[in-house]
Protein backbone atom coordinates (compact mmCIF):
# COMPACT_ATOMS: atom_id res chain seq x y z
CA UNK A 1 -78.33 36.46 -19.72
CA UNK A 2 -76.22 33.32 -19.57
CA UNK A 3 -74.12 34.79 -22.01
CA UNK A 4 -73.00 38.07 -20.13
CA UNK A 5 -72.32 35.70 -17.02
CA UNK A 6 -70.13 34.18 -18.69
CA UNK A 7 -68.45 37.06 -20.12
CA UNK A 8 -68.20 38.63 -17.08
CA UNK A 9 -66.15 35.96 -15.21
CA UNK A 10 -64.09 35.92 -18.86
CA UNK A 11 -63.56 39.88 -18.17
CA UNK A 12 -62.38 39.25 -14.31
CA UNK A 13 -60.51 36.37 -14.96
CA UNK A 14 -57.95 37.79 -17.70
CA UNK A 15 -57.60 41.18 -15.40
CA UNK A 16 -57.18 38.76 -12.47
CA UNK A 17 -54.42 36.92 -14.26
CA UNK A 18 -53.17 40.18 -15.59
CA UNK A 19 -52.49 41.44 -11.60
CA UNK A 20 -54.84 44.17 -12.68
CA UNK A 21 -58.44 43.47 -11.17
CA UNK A 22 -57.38 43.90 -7.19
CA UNK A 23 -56.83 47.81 -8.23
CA UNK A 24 -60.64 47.99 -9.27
CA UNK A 25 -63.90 48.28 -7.50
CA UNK A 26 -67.04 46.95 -9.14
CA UNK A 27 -69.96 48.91 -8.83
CA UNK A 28 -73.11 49.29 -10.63
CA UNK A 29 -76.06 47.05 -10.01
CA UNK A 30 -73.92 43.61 -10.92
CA UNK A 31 -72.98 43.95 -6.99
CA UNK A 32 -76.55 42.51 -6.80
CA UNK A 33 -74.93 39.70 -8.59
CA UNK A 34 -72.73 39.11 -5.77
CA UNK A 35 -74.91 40.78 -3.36
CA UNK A 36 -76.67 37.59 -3.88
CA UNK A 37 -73.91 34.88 -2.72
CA UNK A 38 -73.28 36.91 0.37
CA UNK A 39 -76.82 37.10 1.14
CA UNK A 40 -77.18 33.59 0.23
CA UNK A 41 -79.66 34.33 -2.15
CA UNK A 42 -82.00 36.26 0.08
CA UNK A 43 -85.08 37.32 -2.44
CA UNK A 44 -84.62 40.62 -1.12
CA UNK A 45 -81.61 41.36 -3.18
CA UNK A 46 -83.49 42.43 -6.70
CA UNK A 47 -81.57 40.52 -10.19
CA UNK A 48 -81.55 44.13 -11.10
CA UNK A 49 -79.07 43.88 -14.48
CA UNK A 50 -77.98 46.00 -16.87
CA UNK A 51 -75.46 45.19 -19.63
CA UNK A 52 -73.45 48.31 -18.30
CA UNK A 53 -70.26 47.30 -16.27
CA UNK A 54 -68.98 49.92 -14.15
CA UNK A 55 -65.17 49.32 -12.62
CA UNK A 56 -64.34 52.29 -10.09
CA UNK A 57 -60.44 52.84 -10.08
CA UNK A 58 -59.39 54.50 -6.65
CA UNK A 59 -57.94 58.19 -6.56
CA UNK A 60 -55.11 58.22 -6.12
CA UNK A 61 -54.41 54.51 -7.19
CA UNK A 62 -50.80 53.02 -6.70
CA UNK A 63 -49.66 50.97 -9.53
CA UNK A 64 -46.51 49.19 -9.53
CA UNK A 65 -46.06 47.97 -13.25
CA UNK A 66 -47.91 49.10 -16.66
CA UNK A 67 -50.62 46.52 -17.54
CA UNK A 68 -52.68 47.80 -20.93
CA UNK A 69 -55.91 47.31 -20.10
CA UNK A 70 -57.32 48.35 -23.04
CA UNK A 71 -56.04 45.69 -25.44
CA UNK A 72 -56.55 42.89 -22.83
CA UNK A 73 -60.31 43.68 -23.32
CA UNK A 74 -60.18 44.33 -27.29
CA UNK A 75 -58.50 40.96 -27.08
CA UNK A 76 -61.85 39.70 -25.65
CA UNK A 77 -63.63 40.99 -28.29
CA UNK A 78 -64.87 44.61 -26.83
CA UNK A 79 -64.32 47.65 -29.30
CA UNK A 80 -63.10 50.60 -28.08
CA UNK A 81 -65.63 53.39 -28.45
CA UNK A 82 -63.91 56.55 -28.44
CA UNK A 83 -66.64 59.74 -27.29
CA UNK A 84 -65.00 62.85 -29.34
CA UNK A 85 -67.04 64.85 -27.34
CA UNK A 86 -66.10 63.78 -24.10
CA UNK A 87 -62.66 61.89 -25.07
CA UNK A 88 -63.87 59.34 -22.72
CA UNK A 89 -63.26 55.47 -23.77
CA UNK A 90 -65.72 52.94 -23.20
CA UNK A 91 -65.45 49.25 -24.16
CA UNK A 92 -68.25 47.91 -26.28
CA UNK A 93 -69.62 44.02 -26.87
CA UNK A 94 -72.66 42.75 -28.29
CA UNK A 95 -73.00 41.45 -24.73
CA UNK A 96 -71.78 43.64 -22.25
CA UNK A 97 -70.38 47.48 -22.20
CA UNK A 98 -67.61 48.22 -20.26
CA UNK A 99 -66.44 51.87 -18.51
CA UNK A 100 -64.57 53.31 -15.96
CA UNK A 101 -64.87 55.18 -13.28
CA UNK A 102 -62.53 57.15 -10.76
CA UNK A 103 -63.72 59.88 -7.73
CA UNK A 104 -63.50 63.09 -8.94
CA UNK A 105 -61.31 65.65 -6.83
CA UNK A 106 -60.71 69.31 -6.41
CA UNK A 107 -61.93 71.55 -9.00
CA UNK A 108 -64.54 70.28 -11.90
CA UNK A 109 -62.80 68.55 -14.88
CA UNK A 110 -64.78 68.18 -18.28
CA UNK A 111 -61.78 65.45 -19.62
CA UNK A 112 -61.12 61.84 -18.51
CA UNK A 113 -58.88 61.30 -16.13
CA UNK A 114 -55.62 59.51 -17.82
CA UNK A 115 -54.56 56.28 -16.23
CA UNK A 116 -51.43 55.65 -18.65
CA UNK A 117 -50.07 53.47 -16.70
CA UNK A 118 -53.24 50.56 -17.97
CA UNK A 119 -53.45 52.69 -21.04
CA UNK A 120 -57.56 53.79 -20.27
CA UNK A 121 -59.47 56.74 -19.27
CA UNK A 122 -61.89 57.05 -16.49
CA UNK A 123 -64.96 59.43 -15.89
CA UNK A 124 -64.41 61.62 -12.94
CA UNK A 125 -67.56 61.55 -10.85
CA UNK A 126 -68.66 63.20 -7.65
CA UNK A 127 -69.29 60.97 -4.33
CA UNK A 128 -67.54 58.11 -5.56
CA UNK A 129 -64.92 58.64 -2.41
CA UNK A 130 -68.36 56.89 -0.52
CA UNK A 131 -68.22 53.61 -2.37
CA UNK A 132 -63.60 53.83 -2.32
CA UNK A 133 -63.81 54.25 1.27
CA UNK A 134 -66.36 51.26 2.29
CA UNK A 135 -65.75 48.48 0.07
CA UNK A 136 -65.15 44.58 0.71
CA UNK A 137 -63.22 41.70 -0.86
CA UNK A 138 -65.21 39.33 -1.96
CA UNK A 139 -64.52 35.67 -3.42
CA UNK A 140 -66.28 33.70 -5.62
CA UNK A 141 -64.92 31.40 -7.97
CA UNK A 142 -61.40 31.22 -6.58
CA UNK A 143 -61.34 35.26 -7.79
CA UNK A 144 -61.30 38.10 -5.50
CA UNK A 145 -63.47 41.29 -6.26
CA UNK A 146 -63.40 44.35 -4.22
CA UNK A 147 -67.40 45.87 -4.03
CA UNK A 148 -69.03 48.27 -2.00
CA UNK A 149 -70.63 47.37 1.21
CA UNK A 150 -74.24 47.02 0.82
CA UNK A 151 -74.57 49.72 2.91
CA UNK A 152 -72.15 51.88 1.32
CA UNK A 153 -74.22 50.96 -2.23
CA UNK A 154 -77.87 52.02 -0.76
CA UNK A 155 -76.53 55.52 0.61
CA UNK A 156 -74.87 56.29 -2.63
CA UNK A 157 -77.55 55.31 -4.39
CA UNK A 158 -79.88 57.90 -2.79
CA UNK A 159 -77.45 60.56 -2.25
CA UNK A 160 -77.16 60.46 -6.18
CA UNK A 161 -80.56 60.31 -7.63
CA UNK A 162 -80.99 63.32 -8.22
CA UNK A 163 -78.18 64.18 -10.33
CA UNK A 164 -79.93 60.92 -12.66
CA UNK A 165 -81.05 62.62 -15.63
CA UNK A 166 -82.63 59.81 -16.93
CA UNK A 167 -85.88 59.10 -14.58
CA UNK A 168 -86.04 55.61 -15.72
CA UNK A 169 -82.19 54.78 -14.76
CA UNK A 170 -83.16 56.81 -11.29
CA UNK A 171 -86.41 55.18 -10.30
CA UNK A 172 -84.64 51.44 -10.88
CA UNK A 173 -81.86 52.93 -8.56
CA UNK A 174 -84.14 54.39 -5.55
CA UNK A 175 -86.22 51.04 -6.09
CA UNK A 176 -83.32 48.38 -5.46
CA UNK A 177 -81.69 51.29 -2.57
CA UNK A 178 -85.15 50.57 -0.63
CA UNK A 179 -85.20 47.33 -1.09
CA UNK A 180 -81.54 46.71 -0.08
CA UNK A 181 -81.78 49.32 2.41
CA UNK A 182 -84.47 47.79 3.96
CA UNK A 183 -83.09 44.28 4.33
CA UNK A 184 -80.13 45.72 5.80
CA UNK A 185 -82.29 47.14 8.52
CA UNK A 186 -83.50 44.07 9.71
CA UNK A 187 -79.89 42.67 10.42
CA UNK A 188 -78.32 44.16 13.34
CA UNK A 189 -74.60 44.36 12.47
CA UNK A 190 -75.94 45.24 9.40
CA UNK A 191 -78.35 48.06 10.04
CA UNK A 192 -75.27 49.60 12.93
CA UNK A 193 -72.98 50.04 9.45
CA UNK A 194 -75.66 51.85 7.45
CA UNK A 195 -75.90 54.25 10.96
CA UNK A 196 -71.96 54.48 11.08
CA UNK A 197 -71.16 54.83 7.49
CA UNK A 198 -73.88 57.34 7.13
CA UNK A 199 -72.55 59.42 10.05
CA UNK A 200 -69.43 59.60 8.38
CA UNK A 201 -70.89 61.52 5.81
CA UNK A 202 -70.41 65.21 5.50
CA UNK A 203 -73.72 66.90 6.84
CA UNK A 204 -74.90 68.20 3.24
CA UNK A 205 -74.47 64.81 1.97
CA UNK A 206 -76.23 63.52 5.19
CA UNK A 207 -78.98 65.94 4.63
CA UNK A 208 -79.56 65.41 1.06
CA UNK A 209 -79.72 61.60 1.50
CA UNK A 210 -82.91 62.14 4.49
CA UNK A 211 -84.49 64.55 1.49
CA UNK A 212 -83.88 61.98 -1.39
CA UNK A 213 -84.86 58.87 0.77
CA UNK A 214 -88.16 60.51 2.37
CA UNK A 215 -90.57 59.28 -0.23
CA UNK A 216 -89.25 56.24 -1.39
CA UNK A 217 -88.79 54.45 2.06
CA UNK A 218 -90.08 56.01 5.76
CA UNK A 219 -88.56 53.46 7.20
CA UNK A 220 -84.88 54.08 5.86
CA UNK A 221 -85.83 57.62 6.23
CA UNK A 222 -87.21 57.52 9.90
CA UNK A 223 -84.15 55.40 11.09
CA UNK A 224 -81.26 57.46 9.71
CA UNK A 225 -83.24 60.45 10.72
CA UNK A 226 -83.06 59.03 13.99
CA UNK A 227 -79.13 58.56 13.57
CA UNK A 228 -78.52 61.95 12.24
CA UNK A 229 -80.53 64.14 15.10
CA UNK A 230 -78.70 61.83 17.86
C-alpha cells in the first residue's frame, strides 16, 4: 500500500506542477484518504482503497493553455490502455489505474468525451453534476486537491447503487455511505449540509436516494426523510 501512496502524491505532484490538477476533482473512495486528515483520523472514516483512481473533469471545464496529460502520466510509467470497444483511455500501472471522468449532459453518448486540449478522454456519467457542484479544496502536503464534500460523496453514493452492476463494488459503496453518512449526522454543521445539499436535489433523485438508503441505514433514511416531507 505504501507504494500506491507514494505514487499517488508522484501523480498530483507532476499535474500540480503542470497547472493541470486545480481543473480536476478526485473522487472515488481515495477521498477516504483525505477524508481522514480532515476528520483527523476519526475511525469512522473506513481505509476503504482500491487501486482505481478516479479524476472528475468539470463540464464545461475552462482551460486556458494545452497541457498533454496523457504523456505526463506515460512519463510516470502508466500505459495507456486504449478500450476499442468503448474508445475510452485509461492509464494503467502495476500500482495504480488511472481514468477519467466528466458529467454527462443532454442526450446519452456511447463515446468519450474529447478533452484535446490535455490530449485524454473522459467517461460521461450520469449524476456526476452532484459531486461538480459540492466540492472543497483541500491541502495536504503543500498541494491543493479539489474533493467532494463528505456529504456530497454519501448522497452520490446511494443515489448510484443501483446502477452498480457489480454487487461486490456496490455493497463496499452503500457500506462506507452509512458509515460516513452516519458520522456526518452526529456533527451539526455537518449533518445541516447533508439536509441542504440533499434538498437541492431534483425530487426523483431525492426519492430514489430515501429508496436506496432504507435498508442500509434507518437512521440516514429516517433523517432525510424527515428533510424531504418538511
Amino acid at each position: 500500500m505504501e507504494k500506491r501512496y507514494k505514487l499517488l502524491y508522484k501523480v498530483l505532484e507532476e499535474l500540480h506542477t503542470a497547472g493541470v490538477l486545480e481543473k480536476f476533482i478526485l473522487v472515488g473512495s481515495w477521498c477516504h484518504y483525505f477524508y481522514q486528515f480532515l476528520f483527523d483520523g476519526a475511525p469512522e472514516i473506513p481505509l476503504l482503497r482500491t487501486t482505481d483512481i478516479d479524476f472528475l473533469v468539470p463540464n464545461p471545464v475552462h482551460i486556458e493553455r494545452k497541457i498533454d496529460v496523457s504523456t505526463l502520466l506515460n512519463n510516470l510509467g502508466f500505459d495507456s490502455d486504449f478500450d476499442y470497444h468503448s474508445g475510452l483511455v485509461k492509464y494503467v500501472h502495476p500500482d495504480l489505474e488511472i481514468q477519467f471522468l466528466t458529467p454527462a449532459i443532454g442526450r446519452s453518448k456511447k463515446t468519450p468525451y474529447e478533452i484535446k486540449k490535455f490530449n485524454i478522454n473522459a467517461e460521461g456519467l450520469r449524476y456526476l453534476t452532484l459531486l461538480q457542484e459540492n466540492r472543497f479544496p483541500i491541502i495536504h502536503n503543500h498541494i491543493t486537491l479539489w474533493i467532494p464534500e463528505p456529504e456530497a460523496y454519501i448522497l452520490h453514493k446511494i443515489l448510484i447503487s443501483q446502477k452498480r452492476k457489480d454487487e461486490i463494488k456496490r455493497n463496499k459503496d452503500l457500506i462506507s455511505a452509512k458509515e460516513i453518512g452516519e458520522f456526518c449526522l452526529t456533527i451539526e454543521n455537518r449533518r445541516e449540509r447533508i439536509k441542504s445539499i440533499f434538498l437541492s436535489l431534483p425530487l426523483k433523485w431525492q426519492k430514489n436516494i430515501l429508496n436506496n438508503v432504507v435498508q442500509i441505514s434507518p437512521q440516514l433514511h429516517g433523517f432525510l426523510h424527515l428533510s424531504h416531507t418538511k
